[in-house]
N, C-alpha and C. Protein backbone atom coordinates (compact mmCIF):
# COMPACT_ATOMS: atom_id res chain seq x y z
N UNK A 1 6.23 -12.14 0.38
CA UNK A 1 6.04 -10.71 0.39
C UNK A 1 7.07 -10.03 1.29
N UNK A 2 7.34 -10.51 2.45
CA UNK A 2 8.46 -10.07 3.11
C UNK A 2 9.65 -9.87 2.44
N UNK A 3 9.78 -11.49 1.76
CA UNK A 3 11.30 -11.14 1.12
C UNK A 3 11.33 -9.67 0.14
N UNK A 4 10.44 -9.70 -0.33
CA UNK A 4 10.33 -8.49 -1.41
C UNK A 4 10.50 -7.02 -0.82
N UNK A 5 9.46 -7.06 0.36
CA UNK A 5 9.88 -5.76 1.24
C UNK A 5 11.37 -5.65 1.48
N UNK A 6 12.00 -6.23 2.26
CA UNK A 6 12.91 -6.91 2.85
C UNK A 6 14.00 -5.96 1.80
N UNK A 7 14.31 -6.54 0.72
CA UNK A 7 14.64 -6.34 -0.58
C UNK A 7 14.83 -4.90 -1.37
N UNK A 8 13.66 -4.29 -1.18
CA UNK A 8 13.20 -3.00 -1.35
C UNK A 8 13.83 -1.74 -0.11
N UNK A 9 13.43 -2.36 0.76
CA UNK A 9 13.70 -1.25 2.38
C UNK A 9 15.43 -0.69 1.91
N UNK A 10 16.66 -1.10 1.73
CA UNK A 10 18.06 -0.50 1.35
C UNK A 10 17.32 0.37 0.15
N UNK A 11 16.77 -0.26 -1.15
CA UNK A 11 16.73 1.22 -2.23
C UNK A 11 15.91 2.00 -1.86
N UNK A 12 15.10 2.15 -1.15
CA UNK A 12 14.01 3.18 -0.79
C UNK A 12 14.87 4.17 0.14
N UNK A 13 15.29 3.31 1.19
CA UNK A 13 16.14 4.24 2.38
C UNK A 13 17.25 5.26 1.33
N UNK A 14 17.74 4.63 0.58
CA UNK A 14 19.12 5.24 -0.56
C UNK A 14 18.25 6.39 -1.20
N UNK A 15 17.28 5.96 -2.28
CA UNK A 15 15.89 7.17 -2.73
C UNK A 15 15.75 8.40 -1.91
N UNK A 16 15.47 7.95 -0.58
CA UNK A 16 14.46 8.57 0.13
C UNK A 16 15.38 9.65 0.90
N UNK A 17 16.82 9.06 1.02
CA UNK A 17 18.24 10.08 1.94
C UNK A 17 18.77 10.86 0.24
N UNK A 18 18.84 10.42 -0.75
CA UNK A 18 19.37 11.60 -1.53
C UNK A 18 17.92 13.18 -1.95
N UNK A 19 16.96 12.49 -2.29
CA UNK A 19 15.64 12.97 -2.12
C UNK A 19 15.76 14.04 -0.93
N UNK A 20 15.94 13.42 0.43
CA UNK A 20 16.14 14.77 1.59
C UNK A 20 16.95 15.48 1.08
N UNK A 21 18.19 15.28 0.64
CA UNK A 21 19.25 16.15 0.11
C UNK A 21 18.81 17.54 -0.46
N UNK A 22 17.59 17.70 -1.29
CA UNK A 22 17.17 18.34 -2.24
C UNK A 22 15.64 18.68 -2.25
N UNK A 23 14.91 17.89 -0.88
CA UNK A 23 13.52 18.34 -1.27
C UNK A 23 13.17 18.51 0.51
N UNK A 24 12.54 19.03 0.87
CA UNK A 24 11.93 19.10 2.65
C UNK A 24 11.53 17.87 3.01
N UNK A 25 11.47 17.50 3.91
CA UNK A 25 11.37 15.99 4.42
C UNK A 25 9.40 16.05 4.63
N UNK A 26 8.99 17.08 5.31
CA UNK A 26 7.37 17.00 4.93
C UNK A 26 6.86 17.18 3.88
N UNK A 27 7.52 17.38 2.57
CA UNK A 27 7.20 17.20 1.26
C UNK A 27 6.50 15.82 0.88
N UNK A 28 8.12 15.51 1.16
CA UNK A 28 8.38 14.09 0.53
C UNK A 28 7.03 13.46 1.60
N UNK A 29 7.18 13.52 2.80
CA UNK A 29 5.91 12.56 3.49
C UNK A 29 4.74 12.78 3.29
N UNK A 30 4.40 14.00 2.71
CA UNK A 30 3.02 14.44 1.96
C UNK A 30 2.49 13.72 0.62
N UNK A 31 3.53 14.19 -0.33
CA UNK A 31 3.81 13.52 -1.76
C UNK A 31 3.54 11.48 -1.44
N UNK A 32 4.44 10.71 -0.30
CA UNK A 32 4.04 9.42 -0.02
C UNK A 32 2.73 9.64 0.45
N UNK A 33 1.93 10.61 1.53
CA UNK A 33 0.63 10.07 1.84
C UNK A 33 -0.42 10.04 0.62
N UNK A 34 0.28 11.18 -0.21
CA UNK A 34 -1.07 11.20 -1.12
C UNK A 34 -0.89 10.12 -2.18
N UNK A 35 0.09 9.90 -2.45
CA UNK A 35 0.27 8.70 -3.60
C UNK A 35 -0.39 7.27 -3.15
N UNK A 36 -0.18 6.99 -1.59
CA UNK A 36 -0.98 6.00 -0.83
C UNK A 36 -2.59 5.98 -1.13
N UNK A 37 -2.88 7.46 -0.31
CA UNK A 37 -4.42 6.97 -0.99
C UNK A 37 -4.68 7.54 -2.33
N UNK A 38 -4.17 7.50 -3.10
CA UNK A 38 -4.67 7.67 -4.76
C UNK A 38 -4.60 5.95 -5.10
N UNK A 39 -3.48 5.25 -3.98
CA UNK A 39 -3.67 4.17 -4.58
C UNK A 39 -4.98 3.15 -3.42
N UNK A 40 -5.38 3.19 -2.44
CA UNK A 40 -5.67 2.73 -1.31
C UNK A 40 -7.17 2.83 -1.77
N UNK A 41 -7.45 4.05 -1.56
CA UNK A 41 -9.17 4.67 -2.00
C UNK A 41 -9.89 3.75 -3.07
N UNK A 42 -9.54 4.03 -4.13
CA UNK A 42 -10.20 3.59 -4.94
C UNK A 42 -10.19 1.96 -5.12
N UNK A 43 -9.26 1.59 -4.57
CA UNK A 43 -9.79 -0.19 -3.65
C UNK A 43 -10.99 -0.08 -3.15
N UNK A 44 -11.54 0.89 -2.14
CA UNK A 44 -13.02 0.48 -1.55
C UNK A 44 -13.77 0.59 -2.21
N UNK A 45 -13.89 0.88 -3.85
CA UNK A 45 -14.90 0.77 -4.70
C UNK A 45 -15.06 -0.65 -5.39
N UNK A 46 -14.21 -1.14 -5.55
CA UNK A 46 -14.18 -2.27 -6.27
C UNK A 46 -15.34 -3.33 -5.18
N UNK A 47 -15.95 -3.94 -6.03
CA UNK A 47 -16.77 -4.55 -5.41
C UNK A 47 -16.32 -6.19 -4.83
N UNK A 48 -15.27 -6.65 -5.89
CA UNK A 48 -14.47 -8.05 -5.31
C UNK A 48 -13.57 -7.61 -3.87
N UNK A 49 -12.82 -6.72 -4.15
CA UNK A 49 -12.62 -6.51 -3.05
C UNK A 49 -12.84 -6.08 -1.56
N UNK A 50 -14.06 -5.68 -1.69
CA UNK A 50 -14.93 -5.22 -0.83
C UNK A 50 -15.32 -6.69 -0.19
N UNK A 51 -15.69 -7.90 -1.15
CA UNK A 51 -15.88 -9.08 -0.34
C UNK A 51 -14.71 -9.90 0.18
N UNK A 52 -13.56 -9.17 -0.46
CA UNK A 52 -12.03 -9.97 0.21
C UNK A 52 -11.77 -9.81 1.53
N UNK A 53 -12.30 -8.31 1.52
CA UNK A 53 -11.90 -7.65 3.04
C UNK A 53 -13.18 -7.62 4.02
N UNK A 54 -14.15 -8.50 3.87
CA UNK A 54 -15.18 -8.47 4.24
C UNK A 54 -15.84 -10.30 4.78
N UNK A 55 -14.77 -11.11 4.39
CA UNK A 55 -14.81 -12.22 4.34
C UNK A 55 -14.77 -13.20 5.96
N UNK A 56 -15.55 -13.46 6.25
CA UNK A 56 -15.92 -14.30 6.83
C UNK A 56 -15.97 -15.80 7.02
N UNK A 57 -14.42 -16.57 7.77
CA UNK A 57 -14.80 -18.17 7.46
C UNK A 57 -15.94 -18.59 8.31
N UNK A 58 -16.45 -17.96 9.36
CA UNK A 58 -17.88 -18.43 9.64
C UNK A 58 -18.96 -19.30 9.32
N UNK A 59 -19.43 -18.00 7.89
CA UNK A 59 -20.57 -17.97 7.15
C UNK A 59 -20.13 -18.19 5.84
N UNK A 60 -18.84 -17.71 5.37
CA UNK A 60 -18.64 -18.17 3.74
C UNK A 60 -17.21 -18.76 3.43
N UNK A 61 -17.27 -19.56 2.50
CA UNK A 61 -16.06 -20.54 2.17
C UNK A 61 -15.30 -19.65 1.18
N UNK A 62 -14.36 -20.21 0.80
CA UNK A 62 -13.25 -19.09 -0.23
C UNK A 62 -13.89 -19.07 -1.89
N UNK A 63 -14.71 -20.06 -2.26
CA UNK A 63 -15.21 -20.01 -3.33
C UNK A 63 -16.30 -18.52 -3.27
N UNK A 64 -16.45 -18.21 -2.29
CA UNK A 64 -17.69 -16.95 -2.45
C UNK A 64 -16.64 -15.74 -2.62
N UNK A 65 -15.56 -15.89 -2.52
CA UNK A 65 -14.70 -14.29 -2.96
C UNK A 65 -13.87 -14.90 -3.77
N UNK A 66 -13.38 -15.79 -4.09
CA UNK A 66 -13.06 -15.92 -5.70
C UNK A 66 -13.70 -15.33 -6.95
C-alpha cells in the first residue's frame, strides 16, 4: 500500500498545483473533505465492517470477521 501511495503522491501534487492555478485552494480542500466522507461515512453502516474495525484478538479469532 505504501508503494502505491508512494507512487500516486508526484500525480496528485502535479493535479493538485495546476488545479490551484485555476480554482481557490479552500475549494479544492473542501471539495477533498467532502468527497472523503461521501466515501468514509457510509463504511460505518456496513455491518462486516463494523466487525473489522471492531475486532478483537482477545476474544475473537480472524474467522469471526471473515
Amino acid at each position: 500500500m505504501n508503494t502505491v501511495c508512494g507512487g500516486l503522491t508526484p500525480i496528485a501534487m502535479a493535479v493538485g498545483g495546476i488545479l490551484a492555478e485555476f480554482i481557490a485552494i479552500k475549494y479544492i480542500v473542501l471539495t477533498c473533505f467532502v468527497l472523503s466522507g461521501m466515501t468514509i461515512i457510509p463504511l460505518g453502516f456496513v455491518k462486516k465492517f463494523k466487525h473489522f474495525i471492531n475486532y478483537n484478538p482477545d476474544f475473537q479469532t480472524l474467522e469471526d470477521i471473515i
